[in-house]
C-alpha atoms as a PDB file:
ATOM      1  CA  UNK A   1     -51.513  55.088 219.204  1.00  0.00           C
ATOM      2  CA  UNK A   2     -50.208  57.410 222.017  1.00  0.00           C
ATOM      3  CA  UNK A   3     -50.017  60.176 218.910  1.00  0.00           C
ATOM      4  CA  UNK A   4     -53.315  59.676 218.096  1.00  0.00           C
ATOM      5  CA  UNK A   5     -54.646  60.300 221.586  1.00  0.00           C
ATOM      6  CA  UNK A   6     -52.508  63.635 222.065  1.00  0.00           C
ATOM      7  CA  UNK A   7     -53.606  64.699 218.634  1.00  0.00           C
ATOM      8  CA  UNK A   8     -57.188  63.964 219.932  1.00  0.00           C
ATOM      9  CA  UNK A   9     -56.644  66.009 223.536  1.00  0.00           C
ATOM     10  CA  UNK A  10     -55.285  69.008 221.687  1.00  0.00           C
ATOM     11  CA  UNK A  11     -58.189  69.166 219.416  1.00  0.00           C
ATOM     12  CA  UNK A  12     -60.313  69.328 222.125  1.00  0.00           C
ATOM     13  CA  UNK A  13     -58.982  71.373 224.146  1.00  0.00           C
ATOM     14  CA  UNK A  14     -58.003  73.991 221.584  1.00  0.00           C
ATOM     15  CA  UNK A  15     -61.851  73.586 220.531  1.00  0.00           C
ATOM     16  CA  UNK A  16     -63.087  74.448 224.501  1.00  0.00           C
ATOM     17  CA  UNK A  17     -60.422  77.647 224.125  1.00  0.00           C
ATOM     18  CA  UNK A  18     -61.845  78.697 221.368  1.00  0.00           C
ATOM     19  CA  UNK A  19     -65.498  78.012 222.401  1.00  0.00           C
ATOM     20  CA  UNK A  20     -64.298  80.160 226.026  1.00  0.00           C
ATOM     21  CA  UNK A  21     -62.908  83.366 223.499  1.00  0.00           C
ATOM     22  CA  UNK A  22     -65.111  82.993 221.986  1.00  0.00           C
ATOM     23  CA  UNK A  23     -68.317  83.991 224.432  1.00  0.00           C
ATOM     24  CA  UNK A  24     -65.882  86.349 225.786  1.00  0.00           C
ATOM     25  CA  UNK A  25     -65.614  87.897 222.674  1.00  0.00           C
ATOM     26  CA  UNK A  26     -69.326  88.105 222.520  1.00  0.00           C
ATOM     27  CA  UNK A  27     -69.837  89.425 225.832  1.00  0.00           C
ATOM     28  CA  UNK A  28     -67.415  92.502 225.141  1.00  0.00           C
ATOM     29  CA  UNK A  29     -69.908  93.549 221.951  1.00  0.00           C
ATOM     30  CA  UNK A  30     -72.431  96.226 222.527  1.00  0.00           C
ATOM     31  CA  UNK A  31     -75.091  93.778 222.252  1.00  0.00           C
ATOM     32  CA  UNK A  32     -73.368  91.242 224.955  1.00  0.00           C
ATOM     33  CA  UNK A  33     -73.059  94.447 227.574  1.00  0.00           C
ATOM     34  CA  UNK A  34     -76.687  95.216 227.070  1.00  0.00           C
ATOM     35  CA  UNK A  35     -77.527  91.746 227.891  1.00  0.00           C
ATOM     36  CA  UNK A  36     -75.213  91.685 230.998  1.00  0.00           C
ATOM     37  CA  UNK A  37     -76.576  95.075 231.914  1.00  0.00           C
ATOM     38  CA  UNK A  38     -80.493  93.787 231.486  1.00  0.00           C
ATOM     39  CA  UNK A  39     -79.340  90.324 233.158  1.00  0.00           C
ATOM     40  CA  UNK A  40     -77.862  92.523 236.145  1.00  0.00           C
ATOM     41  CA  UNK A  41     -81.397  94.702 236.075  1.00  0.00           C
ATOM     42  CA  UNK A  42     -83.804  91.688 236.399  1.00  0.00           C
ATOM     43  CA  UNK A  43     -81.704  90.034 239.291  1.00  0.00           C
ATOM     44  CA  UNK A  44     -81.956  93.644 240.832  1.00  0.00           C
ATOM     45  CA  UNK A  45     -85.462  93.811 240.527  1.00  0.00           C
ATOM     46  CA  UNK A  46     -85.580  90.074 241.926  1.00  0.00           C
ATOM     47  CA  UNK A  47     -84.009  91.229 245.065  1.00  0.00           C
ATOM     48  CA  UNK A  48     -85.964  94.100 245.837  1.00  0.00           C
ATOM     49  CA  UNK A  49     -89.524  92.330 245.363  1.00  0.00           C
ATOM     50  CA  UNK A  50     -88.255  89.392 247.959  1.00  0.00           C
ATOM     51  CA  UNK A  51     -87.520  92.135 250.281  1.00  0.00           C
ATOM     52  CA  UNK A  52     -90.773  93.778 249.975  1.00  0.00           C
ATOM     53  CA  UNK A  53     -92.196  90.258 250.436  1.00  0.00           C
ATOM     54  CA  UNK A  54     -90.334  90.349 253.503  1.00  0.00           C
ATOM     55  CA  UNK A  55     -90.655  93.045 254.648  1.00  0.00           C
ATOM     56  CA  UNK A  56     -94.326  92.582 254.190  1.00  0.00           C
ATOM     57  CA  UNK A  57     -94.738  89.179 255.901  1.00  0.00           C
ATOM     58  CA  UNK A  58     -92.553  90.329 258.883  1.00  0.00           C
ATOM     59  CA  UNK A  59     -95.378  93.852 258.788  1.00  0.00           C
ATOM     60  CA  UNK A  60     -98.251  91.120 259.382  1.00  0.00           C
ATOM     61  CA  UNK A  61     -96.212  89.324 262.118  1.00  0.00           C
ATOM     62  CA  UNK A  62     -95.355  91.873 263.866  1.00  0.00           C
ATOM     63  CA  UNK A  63     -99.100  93.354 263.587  1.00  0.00           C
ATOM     64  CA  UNK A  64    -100.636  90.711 265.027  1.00  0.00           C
ATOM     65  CA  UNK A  65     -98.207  90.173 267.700  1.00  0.00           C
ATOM     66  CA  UNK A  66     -98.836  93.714 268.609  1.00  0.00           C
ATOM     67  CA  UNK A  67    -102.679  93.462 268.581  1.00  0.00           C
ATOM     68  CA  UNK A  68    -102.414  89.453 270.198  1.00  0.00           C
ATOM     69  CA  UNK A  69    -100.723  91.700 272.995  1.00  0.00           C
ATOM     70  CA  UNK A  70    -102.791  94.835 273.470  1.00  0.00           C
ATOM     71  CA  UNK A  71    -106.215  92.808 273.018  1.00  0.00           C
ATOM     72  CA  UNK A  72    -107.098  94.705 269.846  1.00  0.00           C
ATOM     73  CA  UNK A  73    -108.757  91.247 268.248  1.00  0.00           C
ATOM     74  CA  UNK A  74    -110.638  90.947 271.339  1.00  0.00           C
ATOM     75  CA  UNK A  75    -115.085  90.940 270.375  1.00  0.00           C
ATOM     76  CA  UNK A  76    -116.260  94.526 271.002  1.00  0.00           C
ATOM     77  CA  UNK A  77    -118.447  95.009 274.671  1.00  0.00           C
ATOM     78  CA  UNK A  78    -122.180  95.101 273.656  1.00  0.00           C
ATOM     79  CA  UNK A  79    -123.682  98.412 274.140  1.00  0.00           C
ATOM     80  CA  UNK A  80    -124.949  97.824 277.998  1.00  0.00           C
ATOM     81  CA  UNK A  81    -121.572  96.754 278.622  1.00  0.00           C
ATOM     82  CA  UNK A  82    -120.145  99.704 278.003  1.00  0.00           C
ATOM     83  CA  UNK A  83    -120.469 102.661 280.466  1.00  0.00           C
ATOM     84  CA  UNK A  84    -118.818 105.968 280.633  1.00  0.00           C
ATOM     85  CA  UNK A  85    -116.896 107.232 283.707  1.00  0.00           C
ATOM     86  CA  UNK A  86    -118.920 110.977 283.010  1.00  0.00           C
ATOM     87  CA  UNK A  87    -122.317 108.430 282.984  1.00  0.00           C
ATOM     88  CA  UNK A  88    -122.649 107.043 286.219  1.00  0.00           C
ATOM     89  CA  UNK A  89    -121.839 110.195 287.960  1.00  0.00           C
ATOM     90  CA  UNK A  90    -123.464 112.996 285.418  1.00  0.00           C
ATOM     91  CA  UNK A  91    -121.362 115.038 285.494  1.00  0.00           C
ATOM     92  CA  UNK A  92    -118.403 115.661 282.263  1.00  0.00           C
ATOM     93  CA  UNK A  93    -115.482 116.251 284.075  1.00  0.00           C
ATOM     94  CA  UNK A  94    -113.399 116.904 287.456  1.00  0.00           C
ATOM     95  CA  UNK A  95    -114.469 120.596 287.449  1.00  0.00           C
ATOM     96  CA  UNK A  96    -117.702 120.753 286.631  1.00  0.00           C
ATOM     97  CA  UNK A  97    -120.443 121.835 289.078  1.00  0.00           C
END
């Protein structure tokens, strides 16, 4: 019985060996590089479009921080609001006469 069970481990493992060499093997064929190579190139391109979605949603943030801050989304004055400093006095500048 205790034959029988090592016989049965050292089929199995020599199978996973062989199974291992075997995708080795295939990974060292032109046609195994060019899928490592095109494997490497998609998780590349991954990467750069989650930074640019990033770098995008920290953009907006940041934008309307900026215009939360300087009162750029405030309503626009209406039009009688809204009155020059060159208006009240008529004249267009300091040295005018």
């Amino acid at each position: 019985m205790r034959r029988l069970f090592w016989l049965a481990m050292g089929v199995t493992i020599g199978a996973l060996v062989v199974r291992k060499l075997s995708a080795a093997a295939d990974k060292l064929t032109p046609t195994g590089i060019a899928g490592s190579i095109a494997e490497g190139l998609r998780d590349l391109a991954d990467a750069i479009g989650d930074f640019g979605a990033d770098v995008r949603a920290a953009t907006a943030e940041r934008e309307a921080e900026l215009r939360s801050g300087t009162g750029l989304d405030a309503p626009l004055p209406t039009g009688d609001a809204v009155q020059l400093p060159g208006a009240l006095t008529g004249r267009h500048g300091a040295h005018s006469a």
